[in-house]
Protein backbone atom coordinates (compact mmCIF):
# COMPACT_ATOMS: atom_id res chain seq x y z
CA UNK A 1 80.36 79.84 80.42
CA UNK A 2 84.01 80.23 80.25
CA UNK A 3 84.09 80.88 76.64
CA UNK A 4 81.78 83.89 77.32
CA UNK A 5 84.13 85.04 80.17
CA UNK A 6 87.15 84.69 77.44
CA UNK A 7 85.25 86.42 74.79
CA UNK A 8 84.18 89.32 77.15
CA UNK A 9 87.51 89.50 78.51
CA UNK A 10 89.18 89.69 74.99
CA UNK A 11 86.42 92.37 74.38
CA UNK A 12 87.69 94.54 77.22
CA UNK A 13 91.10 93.92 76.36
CA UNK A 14 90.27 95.11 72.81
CA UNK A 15 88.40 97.96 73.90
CA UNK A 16 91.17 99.56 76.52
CA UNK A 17 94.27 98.90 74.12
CA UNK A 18 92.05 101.14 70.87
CA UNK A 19 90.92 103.70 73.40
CA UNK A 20 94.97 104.18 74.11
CA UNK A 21 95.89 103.96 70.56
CA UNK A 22 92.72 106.61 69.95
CA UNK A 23 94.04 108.54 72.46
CA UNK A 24 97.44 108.58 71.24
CA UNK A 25 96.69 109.47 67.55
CA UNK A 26 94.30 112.23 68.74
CA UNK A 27 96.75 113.53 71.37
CA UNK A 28 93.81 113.57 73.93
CA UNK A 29 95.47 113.86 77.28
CA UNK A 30 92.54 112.71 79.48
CA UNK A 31 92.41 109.19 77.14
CA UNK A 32 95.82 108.69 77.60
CA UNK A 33 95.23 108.85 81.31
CA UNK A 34 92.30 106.88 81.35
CA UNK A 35 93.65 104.24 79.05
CA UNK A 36 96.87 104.06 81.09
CA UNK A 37 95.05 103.78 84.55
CA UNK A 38 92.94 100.56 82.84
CA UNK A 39 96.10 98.99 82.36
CA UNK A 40 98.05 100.18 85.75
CA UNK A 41 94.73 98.91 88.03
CA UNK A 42 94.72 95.56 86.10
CA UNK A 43 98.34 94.86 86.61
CA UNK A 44 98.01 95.95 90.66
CA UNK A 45 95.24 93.63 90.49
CA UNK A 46 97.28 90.69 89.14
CA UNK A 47 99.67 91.24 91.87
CA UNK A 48 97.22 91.51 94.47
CA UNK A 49 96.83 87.49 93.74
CA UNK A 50 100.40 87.42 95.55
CA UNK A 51 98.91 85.76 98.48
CA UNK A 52 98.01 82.66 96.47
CA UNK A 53 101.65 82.72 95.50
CA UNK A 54 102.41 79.14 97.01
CA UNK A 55 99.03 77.36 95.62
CA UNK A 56 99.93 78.37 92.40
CA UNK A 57 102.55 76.42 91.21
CA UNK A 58 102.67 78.08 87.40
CA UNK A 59 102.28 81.43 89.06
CA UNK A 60 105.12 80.62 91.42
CA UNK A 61 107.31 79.44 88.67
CA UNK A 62 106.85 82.87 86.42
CA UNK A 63 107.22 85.29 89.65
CA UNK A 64 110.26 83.50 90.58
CA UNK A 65 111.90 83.43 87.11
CA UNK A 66 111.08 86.95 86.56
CA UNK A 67 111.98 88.03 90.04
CA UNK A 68 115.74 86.45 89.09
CA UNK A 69 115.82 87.03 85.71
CA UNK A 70 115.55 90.97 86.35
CA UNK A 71 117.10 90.72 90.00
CA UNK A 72 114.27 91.87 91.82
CA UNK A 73 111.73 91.46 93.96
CA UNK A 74 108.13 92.37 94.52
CA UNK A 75 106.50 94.62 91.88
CA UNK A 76 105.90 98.61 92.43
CA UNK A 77 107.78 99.01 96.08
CA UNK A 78 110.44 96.44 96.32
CA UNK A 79 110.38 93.51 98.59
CA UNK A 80 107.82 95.71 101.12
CA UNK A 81 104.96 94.20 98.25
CA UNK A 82 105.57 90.82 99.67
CA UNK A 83 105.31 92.12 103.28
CA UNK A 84 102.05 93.27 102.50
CA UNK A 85 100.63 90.31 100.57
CA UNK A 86 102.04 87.19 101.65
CA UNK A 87 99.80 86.68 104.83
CA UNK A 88 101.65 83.24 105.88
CA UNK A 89 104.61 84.65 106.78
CA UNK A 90 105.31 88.80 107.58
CA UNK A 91 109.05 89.23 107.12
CA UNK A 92 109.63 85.86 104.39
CA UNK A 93 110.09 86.38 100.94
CA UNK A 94 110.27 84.22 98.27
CA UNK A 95 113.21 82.46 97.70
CA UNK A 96 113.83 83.84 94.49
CA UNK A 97 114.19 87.44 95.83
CA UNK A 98 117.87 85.67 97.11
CA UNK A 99 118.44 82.68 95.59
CA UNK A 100 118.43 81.27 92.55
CA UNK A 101 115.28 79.29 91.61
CA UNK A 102 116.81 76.87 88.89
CA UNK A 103 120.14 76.33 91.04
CA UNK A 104 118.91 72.59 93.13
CA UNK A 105 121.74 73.18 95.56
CA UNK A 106 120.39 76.42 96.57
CA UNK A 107 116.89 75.65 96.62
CA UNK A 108 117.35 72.83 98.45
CA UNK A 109 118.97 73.91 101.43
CA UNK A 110 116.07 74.74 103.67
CA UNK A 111 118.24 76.39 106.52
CA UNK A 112 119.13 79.08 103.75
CA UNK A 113 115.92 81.69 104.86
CA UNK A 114 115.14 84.91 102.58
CA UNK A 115 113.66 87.07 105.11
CA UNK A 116 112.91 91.14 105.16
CA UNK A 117 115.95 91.62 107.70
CA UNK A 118 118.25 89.42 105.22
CA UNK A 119 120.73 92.40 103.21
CA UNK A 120 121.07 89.81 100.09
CA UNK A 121 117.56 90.13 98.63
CA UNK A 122 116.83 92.37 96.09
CA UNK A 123 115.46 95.58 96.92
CA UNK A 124 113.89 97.00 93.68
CA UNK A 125 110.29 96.08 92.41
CA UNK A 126 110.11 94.68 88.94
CA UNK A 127 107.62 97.09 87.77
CA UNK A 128 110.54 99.66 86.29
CA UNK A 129 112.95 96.35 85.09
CA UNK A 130 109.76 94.96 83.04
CA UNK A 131 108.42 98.44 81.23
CA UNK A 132 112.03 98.51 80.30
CA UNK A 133 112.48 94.92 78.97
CA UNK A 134 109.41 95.80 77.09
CA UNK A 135 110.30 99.00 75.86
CA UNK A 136 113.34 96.97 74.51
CA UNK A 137 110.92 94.04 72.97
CA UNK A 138 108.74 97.08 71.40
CA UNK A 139 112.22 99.09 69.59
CA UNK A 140 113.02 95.68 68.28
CA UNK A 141 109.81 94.91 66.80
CA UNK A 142 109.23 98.25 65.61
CA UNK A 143 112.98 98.44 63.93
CA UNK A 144 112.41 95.29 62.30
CA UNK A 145 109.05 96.54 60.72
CA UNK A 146 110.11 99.67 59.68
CA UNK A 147 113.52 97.68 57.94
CA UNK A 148 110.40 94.92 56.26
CA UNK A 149 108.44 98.43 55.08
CA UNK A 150 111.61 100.29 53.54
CA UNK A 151 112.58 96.65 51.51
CA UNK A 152 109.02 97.10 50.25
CA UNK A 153 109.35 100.45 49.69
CA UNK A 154 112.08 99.95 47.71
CA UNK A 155 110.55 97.13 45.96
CA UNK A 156 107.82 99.33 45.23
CA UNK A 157 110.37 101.48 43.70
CA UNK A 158 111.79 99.35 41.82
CA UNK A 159 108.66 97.91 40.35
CA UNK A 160 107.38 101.50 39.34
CA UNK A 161 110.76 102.07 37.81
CA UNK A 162 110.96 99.31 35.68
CA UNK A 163 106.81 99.83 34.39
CA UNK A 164 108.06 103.32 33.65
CA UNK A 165 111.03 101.54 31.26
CA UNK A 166 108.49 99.30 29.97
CA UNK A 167 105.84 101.50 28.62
């Protein structure tokens, strides 16, 4: 059963990223906006497992890390995303929206509260910090493949050159 639910989910996965590359190559604005929304509604969806935040323990580790790493907190409106999701507690917020979540000292103080009305937690949502980390990730890539395909091209070059000498 769960290799069926991978395989299907792979499948959709598969199917949504080529309908946006598709799209894309055939400049086909209503694609693009179709392909875009897939991926938009599946991340809101991922967050809207926020409220299992604290039964999570992996989960908990990645939101908090990425929640300091990019010194923010909550996803598309700021902290107000945790306001709206975490039912145990209206106005608390994870500790990593204030504090940081590998420092033991900090953590470990209990007395130390993040809350809504507190002025140190961060107040933008990670949605914009992450599309621009990976925008970043995707230049990289993309420079160091077009730097691999130019050494080949020139390799190509070369090898053409030296047939040509040859014959």
């Amino acid at each position: 059963m769960f290799s069926v639910m991978v395989i299907a989910g792979g499948s959709l996965t598969f199917l949504i990223s080529w309908l946006g590359c598709w799209a894309a190559n055939r400049e086909n604005q209503f694609l693009l906006y179709t392909s875009s929304g897939a991926v938009r509604e599946e991340v809101i969806k991922s967050m809207k497992k926020y409220p299992y935040y604290q039964d999570d323990e992996p989960l908990k580790i990645a939101i908090d890390k990425m929640q300091w790493h990019f010194a923010c907190c909550g996803w598309e409106k700021g902290a107000e995303d945790w306001k709206e999701n975490f039912r145990k507690y209206k106005n608390e917020l994870p500790r990593s929206c204030c504090f940081d979540p590998e420092d033991e000292n900090e953590m470990r103080n209990e007395d130390k509260l993040c809350t809504m009305k507190n002025e140190e937690h961060f107040k933008k949502g990670c949605a914009i910090e992450f599309e621009k980390q990976f925008l970043i990730i995707i230049l990289i890539i993309f420079g160091c493949l077009t730097a691999v395909a130019l050494i080949q091209f020139t390799a190509a070059c070369f090898a053409w050159m030296l047939g040509s000498a040859i014959a």
